[in-house]
N, C-alpha and C. Protein backbone atom coordinates (compact mmCIF):
# COMPACT_ATOMS: atom_id res chain seq x y z
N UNK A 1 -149.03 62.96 172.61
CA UNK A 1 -149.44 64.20 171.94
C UNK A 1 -150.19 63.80 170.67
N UNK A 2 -151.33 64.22 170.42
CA UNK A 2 -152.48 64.25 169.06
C UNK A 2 -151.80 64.88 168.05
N UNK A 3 -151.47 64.52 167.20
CA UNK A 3 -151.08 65.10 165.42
C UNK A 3 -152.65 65.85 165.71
N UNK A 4 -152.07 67.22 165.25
CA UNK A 4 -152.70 68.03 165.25
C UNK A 4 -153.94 68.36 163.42
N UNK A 5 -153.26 67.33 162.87
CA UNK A 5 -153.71 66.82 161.48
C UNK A 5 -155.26 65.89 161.27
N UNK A 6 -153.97 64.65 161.96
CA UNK A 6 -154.96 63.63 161.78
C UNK A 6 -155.42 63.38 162.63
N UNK A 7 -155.12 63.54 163.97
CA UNK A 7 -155.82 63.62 165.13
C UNK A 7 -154.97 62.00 165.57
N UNK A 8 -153.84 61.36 165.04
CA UNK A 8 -153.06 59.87 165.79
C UNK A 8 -152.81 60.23 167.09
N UNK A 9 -153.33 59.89 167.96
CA UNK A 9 -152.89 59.93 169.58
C UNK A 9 -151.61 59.84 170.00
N UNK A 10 -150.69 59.40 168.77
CA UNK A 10 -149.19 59.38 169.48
C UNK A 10 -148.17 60.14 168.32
N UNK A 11 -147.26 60.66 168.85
CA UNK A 11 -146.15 61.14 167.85
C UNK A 11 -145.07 60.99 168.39
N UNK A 12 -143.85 61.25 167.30
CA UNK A 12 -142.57 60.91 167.48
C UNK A 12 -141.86 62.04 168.17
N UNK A 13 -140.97 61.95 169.35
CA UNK A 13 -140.34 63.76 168.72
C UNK A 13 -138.77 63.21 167.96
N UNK A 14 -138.74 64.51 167.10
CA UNK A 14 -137.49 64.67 165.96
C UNK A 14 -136.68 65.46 166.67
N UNK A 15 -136.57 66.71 167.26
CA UNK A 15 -135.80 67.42 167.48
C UNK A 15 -136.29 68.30 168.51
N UNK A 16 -135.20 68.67 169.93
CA UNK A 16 -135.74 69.21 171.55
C UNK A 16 -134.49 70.57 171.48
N UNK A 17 -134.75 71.58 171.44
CA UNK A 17 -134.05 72.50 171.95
C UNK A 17 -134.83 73.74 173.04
N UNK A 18 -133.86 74.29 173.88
CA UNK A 18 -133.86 75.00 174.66
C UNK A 18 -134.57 76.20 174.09
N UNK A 19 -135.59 77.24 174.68
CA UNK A 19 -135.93 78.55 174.24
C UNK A 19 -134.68 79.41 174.13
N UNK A 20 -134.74 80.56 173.65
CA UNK A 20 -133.72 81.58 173.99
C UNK A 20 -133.62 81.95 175.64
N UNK A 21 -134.86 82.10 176.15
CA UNK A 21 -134.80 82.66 177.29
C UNK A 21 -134.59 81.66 178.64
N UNK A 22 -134.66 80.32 177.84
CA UNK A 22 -134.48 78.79 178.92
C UNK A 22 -135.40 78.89 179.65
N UNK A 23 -136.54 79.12 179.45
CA UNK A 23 -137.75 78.92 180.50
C UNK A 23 -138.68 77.97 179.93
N UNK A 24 -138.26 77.12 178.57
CA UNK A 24 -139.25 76.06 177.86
C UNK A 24 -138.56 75.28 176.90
N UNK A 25 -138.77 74.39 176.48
CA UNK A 25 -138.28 72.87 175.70
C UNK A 25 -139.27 73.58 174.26
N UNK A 26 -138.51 73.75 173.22
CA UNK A 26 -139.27 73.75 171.82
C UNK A 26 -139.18 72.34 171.66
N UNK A 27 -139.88 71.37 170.74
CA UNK A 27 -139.95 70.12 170.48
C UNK A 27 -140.31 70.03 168.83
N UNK A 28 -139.67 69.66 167.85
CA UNK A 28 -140.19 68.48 166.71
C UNK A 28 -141.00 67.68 166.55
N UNK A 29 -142.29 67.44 166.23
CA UNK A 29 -142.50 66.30 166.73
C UNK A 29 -142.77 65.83 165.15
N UNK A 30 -143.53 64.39 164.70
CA UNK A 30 -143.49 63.72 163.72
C UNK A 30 -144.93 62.98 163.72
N UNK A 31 -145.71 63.15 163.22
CA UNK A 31 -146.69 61.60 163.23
C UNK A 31 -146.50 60.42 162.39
N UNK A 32 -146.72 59.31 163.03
CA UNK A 32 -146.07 57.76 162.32
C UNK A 32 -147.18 58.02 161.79
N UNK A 33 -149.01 58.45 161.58
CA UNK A 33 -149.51 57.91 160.63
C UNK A 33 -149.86 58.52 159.51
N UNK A 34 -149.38 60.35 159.64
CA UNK A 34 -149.54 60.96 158.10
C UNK A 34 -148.08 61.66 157.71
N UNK A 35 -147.06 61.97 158.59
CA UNK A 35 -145.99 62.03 158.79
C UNK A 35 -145.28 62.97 158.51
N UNK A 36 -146.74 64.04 158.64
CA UNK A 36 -146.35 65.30 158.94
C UNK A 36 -145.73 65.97 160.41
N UNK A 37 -144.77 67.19 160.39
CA UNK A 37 -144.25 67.59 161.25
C UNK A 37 -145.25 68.77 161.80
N UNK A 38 -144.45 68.87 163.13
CA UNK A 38 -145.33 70.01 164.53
C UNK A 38 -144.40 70.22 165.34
N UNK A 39 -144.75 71.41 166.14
CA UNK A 39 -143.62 72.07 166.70
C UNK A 39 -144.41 71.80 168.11
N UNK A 40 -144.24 71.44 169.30
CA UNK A 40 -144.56 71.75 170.89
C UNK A 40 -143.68 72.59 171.49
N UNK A 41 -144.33 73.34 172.37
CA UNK A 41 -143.59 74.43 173.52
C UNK A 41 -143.93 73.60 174.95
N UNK A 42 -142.80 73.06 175.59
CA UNK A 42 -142.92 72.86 176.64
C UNK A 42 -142.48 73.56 178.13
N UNK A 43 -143.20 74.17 178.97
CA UNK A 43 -143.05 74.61 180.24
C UNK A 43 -143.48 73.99 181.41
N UNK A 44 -142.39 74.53 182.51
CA UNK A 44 -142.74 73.95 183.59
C UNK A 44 -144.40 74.46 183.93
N UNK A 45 -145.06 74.27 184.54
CA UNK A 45 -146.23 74.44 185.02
C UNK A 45 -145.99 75.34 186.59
N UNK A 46 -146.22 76.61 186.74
CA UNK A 46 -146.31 77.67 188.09
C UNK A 46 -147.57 78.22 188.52
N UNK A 47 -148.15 77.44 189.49
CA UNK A 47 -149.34 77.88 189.59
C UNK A 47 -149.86 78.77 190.71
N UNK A 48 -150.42 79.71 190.83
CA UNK A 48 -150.52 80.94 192.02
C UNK A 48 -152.05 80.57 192.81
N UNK A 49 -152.09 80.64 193.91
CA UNK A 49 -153.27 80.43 194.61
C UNK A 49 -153.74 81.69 194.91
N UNK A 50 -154.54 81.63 194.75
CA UNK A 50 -155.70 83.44 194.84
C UNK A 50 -156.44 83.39 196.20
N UNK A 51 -156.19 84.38 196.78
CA UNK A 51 -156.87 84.81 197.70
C UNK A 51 -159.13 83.47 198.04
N UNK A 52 -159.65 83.75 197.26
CA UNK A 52 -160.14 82.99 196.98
C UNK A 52 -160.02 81.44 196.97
N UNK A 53 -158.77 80.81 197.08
CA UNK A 53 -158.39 79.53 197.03
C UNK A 53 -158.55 78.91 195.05
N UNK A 54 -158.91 79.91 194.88
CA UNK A 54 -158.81 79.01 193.55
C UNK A 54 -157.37 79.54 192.63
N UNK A 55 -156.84 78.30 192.03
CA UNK A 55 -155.34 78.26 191.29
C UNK A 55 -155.81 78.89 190.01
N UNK A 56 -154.61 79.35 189.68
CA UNK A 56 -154.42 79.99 188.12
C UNK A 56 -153.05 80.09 187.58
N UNK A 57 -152.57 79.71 186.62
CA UNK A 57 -151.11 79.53 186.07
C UNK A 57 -150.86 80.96 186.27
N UNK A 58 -149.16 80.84 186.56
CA UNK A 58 -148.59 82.34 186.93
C UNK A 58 -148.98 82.56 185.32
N UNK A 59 -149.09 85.28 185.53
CA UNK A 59 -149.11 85.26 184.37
C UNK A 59 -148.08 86.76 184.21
N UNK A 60 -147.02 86.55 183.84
CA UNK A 60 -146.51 87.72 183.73
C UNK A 60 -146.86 89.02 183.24
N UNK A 61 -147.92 88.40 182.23
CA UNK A 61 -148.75 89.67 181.72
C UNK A 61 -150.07 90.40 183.12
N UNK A 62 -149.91 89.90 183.90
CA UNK A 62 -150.39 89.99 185.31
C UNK A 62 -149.45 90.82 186.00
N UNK A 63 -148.15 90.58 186.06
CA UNK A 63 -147.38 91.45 187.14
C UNK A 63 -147.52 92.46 186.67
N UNK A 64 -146.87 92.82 185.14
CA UNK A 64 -146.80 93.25 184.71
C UNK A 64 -147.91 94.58 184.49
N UNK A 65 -148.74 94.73 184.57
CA UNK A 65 -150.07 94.97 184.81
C UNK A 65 -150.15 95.53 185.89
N UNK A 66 -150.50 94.98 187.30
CA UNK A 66 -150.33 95.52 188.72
C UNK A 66 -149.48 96.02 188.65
N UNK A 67 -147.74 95.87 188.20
CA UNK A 67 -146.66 97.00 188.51
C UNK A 67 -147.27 98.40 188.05
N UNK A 68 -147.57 98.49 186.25
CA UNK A 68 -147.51 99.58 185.96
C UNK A 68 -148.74 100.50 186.51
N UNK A 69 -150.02 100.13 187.29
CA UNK A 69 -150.93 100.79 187.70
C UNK A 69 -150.08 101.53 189.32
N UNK A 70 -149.02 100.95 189.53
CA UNK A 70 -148.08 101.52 190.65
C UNK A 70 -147.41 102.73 190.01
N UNK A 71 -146.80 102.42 188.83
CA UNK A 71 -146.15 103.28 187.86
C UNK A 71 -146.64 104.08 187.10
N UNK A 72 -147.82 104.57 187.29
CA UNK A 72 -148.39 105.39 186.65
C UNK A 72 -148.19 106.80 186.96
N UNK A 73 -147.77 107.65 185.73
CA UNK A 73 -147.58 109.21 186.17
C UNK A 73 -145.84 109.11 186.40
N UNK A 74 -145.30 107.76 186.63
CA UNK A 74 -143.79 107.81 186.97
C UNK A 74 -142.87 107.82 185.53
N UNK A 75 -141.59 108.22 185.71
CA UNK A 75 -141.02 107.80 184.26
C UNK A 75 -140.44 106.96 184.04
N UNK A 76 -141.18 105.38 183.68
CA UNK A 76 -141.30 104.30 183.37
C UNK A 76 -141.26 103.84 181.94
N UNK A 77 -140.49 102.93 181.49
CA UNK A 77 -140.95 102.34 180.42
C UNK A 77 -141.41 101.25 180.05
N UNK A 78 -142.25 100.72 178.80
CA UNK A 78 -142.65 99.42 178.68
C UNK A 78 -141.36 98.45 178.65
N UNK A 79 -140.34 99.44 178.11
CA UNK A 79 -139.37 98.26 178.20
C UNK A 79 -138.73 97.63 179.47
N UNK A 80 -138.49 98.70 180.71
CA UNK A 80 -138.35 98.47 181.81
C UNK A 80 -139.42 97.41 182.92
N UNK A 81 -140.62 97.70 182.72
CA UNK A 81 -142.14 96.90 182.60
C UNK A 81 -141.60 95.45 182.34
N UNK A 82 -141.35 95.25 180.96
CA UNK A 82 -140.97 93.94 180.62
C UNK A 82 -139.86 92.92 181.37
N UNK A 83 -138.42 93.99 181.62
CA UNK A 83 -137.41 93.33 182.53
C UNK A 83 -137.83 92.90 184.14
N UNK A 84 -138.36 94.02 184.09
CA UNK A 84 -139.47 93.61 185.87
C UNK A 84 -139.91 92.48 185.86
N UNK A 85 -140.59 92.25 184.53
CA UNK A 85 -141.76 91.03 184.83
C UNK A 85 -141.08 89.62 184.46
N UNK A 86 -139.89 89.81 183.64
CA UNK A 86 -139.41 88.67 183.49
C UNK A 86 -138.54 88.61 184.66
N UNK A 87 -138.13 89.33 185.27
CA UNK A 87 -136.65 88.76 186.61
C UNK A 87 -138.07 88.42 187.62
N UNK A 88 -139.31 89.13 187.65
CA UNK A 88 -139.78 88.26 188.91
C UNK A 88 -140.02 86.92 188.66
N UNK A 89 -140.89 86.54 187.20
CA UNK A 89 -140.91 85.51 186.76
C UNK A 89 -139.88 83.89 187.22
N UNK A 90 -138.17 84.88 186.77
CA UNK A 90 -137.23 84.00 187.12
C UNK A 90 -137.51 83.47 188.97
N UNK A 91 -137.10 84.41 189.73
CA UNK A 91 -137.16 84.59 191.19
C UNK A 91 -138.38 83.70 191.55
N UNK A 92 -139.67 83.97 190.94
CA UNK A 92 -140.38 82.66 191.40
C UNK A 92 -140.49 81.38 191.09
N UNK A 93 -140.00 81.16 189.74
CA UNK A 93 -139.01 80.00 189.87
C UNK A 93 -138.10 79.16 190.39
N UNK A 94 -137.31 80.54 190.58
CA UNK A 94 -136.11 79.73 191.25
C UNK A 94 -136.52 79.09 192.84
N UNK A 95 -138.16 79.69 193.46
CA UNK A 95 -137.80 79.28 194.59
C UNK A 95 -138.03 77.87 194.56
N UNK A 96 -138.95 77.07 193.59
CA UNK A 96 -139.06 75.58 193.44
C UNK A 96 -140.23 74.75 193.53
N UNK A 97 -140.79 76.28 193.99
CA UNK A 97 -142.24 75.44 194.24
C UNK A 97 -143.44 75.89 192.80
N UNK A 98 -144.28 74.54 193.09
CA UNK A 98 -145.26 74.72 191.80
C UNK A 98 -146.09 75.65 192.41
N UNK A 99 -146.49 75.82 193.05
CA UNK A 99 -147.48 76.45 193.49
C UNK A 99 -146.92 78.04 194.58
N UNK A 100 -147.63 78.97 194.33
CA UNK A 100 -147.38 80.14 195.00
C UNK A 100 -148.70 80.88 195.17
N UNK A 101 -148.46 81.57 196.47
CA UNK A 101 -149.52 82.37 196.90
C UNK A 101 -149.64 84.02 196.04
N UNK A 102 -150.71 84.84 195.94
CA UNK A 102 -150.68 85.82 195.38
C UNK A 102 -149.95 87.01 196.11
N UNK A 103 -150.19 86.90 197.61
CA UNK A 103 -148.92 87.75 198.50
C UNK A 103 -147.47 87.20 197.96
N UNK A 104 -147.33 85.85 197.90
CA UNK A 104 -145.70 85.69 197.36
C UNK A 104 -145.04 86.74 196.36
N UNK A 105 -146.01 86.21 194.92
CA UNK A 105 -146.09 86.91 193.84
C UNK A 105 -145.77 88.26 194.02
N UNK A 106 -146.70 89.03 195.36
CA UNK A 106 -146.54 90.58 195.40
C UNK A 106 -145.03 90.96 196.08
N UNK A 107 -144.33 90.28 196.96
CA UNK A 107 -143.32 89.99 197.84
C UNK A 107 -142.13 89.72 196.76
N UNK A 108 -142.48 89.35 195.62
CA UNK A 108 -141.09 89.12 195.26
C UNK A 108 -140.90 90.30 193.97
N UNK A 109 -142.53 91.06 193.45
CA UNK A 109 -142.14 92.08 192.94
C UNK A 109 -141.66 93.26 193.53
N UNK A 110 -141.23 93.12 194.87
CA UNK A 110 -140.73 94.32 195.37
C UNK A 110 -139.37 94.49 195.23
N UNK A 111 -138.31 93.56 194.98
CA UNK A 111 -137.44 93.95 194.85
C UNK A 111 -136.79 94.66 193.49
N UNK A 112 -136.82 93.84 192.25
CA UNK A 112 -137.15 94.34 191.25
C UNK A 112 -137.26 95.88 191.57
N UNK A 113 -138.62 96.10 192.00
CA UNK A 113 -139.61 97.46 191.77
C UNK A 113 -139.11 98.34 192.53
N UNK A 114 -138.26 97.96 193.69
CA UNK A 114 -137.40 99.25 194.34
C UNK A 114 -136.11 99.74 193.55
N UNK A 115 -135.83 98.44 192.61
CA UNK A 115 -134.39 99.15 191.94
C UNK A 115 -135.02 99.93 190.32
N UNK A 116 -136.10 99.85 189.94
CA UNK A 116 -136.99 100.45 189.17
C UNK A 116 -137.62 101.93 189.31
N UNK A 117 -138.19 101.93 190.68
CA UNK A 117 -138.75 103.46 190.73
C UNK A 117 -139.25 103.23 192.13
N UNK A 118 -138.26 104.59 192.68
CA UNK A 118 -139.11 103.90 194.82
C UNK A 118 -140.49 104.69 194.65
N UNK A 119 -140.79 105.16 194.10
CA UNK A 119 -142.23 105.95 194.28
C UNK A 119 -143.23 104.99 194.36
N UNK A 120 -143.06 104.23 193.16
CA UNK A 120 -143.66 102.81 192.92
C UNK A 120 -143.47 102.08 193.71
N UNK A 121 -142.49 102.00 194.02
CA UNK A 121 -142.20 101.00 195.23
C UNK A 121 -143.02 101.27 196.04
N UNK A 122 -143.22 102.38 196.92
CA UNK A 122 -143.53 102.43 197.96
C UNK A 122 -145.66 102.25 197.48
N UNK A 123 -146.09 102.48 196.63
CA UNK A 123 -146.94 102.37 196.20
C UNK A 123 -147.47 101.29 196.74
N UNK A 124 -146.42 100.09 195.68
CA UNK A 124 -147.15 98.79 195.62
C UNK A 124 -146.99 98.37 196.86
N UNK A 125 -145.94 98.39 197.88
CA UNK A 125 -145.45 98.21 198.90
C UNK A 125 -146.88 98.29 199.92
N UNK A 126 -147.03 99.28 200.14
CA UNK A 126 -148.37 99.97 200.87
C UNK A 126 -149.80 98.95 200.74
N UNK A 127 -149.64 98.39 199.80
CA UNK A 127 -150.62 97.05 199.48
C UNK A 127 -150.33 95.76 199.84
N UNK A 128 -149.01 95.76 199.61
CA UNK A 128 -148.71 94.30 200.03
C UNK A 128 -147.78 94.01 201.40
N UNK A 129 -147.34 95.17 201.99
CA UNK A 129 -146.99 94.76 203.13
C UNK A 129 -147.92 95.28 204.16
N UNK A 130 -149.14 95.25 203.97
CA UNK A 130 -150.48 95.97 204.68
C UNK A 130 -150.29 97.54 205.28
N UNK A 131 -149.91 98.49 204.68
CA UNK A 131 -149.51 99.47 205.61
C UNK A 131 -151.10 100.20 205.83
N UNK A 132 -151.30 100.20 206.81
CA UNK A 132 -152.20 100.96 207.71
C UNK A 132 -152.41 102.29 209.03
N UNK A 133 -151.14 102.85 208.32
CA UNK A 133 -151.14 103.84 209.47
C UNK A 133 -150.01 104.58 208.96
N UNK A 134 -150.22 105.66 208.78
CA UNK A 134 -148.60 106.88 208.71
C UNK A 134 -147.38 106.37 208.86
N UNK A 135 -147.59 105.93 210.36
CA UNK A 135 -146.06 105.61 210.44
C UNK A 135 -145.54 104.19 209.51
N UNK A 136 -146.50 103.35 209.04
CA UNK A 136 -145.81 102.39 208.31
C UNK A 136 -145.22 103.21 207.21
N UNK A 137 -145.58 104.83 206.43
CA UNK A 137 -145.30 104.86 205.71
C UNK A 137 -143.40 105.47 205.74
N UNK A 138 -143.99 106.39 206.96
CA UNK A 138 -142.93 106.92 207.44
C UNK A 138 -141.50 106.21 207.57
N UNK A 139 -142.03 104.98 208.01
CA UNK A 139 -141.03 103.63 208.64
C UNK A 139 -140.30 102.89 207.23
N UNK A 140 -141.27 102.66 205.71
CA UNK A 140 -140.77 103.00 204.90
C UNK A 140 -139.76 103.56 204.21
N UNK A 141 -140.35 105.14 204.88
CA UNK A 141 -139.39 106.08 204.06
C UNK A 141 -138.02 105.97 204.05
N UNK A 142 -137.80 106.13 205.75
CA UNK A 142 -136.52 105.91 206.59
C UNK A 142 -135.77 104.84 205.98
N UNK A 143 -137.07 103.58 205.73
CA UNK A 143 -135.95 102.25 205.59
C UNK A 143 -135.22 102.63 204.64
N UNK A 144 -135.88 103.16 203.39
CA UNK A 144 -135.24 104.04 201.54
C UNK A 144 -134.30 104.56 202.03
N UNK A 145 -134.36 105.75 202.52
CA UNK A 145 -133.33 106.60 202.87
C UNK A 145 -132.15 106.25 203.33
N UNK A 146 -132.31 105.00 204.09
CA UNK A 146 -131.31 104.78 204.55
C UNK A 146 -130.30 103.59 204.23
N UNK A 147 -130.96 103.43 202.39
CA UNK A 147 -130.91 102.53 201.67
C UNK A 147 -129.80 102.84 200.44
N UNK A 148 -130.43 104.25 200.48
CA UNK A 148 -129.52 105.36 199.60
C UNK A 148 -128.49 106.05 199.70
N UNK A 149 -127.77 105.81 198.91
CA UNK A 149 -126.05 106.23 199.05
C UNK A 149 -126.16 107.71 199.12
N UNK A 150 -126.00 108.83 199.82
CA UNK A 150 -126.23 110.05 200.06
C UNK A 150 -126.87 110.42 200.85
N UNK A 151 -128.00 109.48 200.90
CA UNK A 151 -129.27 109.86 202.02
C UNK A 151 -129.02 109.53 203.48
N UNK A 152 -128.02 109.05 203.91
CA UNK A 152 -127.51 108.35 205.28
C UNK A 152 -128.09 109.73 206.46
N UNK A 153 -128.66 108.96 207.41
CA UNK A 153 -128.95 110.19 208.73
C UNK A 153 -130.50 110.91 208.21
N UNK A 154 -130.99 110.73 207.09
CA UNK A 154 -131.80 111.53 206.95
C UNK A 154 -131.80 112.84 207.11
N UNK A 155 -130.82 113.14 205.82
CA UNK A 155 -130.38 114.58 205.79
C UNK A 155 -131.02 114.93 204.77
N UNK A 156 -131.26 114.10 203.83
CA UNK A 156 -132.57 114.53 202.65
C UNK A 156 -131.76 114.11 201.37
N UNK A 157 -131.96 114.98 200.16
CA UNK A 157 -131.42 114.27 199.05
C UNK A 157 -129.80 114.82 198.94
N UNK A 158 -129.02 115.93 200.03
CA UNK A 158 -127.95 116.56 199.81
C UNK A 158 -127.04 115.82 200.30
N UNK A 159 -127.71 114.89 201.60
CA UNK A 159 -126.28 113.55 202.29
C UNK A 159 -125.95 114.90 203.03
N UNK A 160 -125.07 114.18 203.78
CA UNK A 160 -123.59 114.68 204.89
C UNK A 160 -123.26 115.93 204.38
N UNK A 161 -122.66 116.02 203.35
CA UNK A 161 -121.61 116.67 202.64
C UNK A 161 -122.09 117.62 201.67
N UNK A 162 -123.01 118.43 202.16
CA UNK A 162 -123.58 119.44 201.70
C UNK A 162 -124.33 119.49 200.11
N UNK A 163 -124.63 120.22 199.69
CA UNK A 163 -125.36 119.96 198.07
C UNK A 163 -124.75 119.29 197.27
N UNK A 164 -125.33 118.60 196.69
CA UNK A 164 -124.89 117.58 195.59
C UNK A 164 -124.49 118.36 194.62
N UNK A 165 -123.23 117.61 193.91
CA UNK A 165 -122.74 118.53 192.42
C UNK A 165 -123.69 117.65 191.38
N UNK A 166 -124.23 118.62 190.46
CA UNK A 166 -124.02 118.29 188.90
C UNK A 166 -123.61 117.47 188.67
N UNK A 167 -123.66 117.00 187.48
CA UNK A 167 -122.72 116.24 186.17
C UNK A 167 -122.02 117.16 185.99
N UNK A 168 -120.66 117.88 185.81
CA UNK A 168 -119.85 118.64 184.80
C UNK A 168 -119.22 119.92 185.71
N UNK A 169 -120.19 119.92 187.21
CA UNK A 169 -119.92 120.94 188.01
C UNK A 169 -118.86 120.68 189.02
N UNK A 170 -118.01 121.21 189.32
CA UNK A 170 -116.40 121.09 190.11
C UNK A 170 -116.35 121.74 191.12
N UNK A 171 -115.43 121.34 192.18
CA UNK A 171 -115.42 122.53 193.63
C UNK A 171 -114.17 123.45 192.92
N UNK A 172 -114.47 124.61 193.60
CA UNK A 172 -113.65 125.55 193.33
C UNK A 172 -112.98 125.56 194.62
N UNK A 173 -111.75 125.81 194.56
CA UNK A 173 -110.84 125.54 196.17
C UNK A 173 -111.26 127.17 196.80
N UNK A 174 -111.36 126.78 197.38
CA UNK A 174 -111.15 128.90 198.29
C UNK A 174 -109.67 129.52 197.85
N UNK A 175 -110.26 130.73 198.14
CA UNK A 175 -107.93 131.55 197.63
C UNK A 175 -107.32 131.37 199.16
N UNK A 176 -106.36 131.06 198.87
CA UNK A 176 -105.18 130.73 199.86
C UNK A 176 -104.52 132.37 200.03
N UNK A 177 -104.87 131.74 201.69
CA UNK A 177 -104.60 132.78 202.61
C UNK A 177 -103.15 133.55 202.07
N UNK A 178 -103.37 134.80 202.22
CA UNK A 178 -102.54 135.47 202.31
C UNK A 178 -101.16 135.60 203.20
N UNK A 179 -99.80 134.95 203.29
CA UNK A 179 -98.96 134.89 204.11
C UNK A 179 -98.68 136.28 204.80
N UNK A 180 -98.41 136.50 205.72
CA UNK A 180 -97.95 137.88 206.48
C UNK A 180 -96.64 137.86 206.83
C-alpha cells in the first residue's frame, strides 16, 4: 500500500478491526518513511456479470434502486429499501462465489421483496422470472395466496372462517336458546 503522503510503496499496518456490519477489515496503517498514519477499508471483492458479459463490482446502491422502481406508489420506506439491500447483499455472499450473474442478483432479491411488499414482489418477479403470459401471473398469484396464512383455498383475503376481525373487534356469542 502507497503512503498516501509521500507516495513510500510500502507501509506498516498498526491496528485491523472488524466493521460494525462485518462485511470489511478497517486497517491502521503507518509509513516507515514519513511516519505518518492512514486508515484502509478492506473488502472482499463481489463481482456481477451483466448480461453483456462485461463484470462490475456488486452495488447495493443498484438493488436498491431496481427494488424501489418495483415499489413505487407502494407504502415503502427508505428505511425498509436499505434492510432489503443489505440482507440481499449478505445472501450473495454467503453463497461464495466471486462472481454472480445479474439474473442471480434478481433471484435472490425476491425473497427479501416478498416479505417486504407482494405487489412489488410480483412486479419485480414478472421481470425476472420471465413471465409472459396471464397465466404466469395468475400462477403467481395462487402461489401468494397460498403462501398466506388466511388465504388457504383461495377464498380471498377473508380465509375459511368468514370475515376477518379488526384489531379490538370480538365475536359476540348468539343468545342461548330458550329451554322449553
Amino acid at each position: 500500500m502507497h503512503c498516501p503522503f509521500c507516495r513510500h510503496p510500502d507501509s506498516r499496518v498498526v491496528d485491523s478491526r472488524t466493521t460494525d456490519d462485518g462485511c470489511s477489515i478497517r486497517r491502521r496503517r503507518q509509513c516507515p518513511d514519513c511516519s505518518r498514519r492512514f486508515t484502509t477499508v478492506e473488502t472482499a471483492s463481489l463481482m456481477v456479470i451483466k448480461r453483456s458479459g462485461v463484470t462490475e463490482p456488486f452495488s447495493r446502491t443498484k438493488v436498491i434502486s431496481g427494488v424501489r422502481k418495483a415499489c413505487q406508489g407502494r407504502p415503502v420506506t427508505e428505511d425498509a429499501l436499505a434492510l432489503l439491500g443489505q440482507r440481499v447483499e449478505e445472501a450473495v455472499r454467503a453463497t461464495g462465489s466471486a462472481e454472480l450473474t445479474t439474473h442471480d442478483v434478481g433471484l435472490a432479491i425476491l425473497g427479501p421483496l416478498k416479505d417486504l411488499d407482494l405487489v412489488a414482489y410480483l412486479r419485480f418477479a414478472s421481470v425476472y422470472q420471465a413471465f409472459d403470459s396471464l397465466e404466469d401471473f395468475e400462477a403467481a398469484v395462487a402461489e401468494l395466496r397460498g403462501s398466506i396464512p388466511g388465504a388457504a383455498g383461495g377464498t380471498g383475503p377473508e380465509g375459511r372462517d368468514g370475515p376477518a376481525k379488526r384489531a379490538g373487534e370480538h365475536e359476540i356469542p348468539a343468545p342461548a336458546a330458550a329451554a322449553e
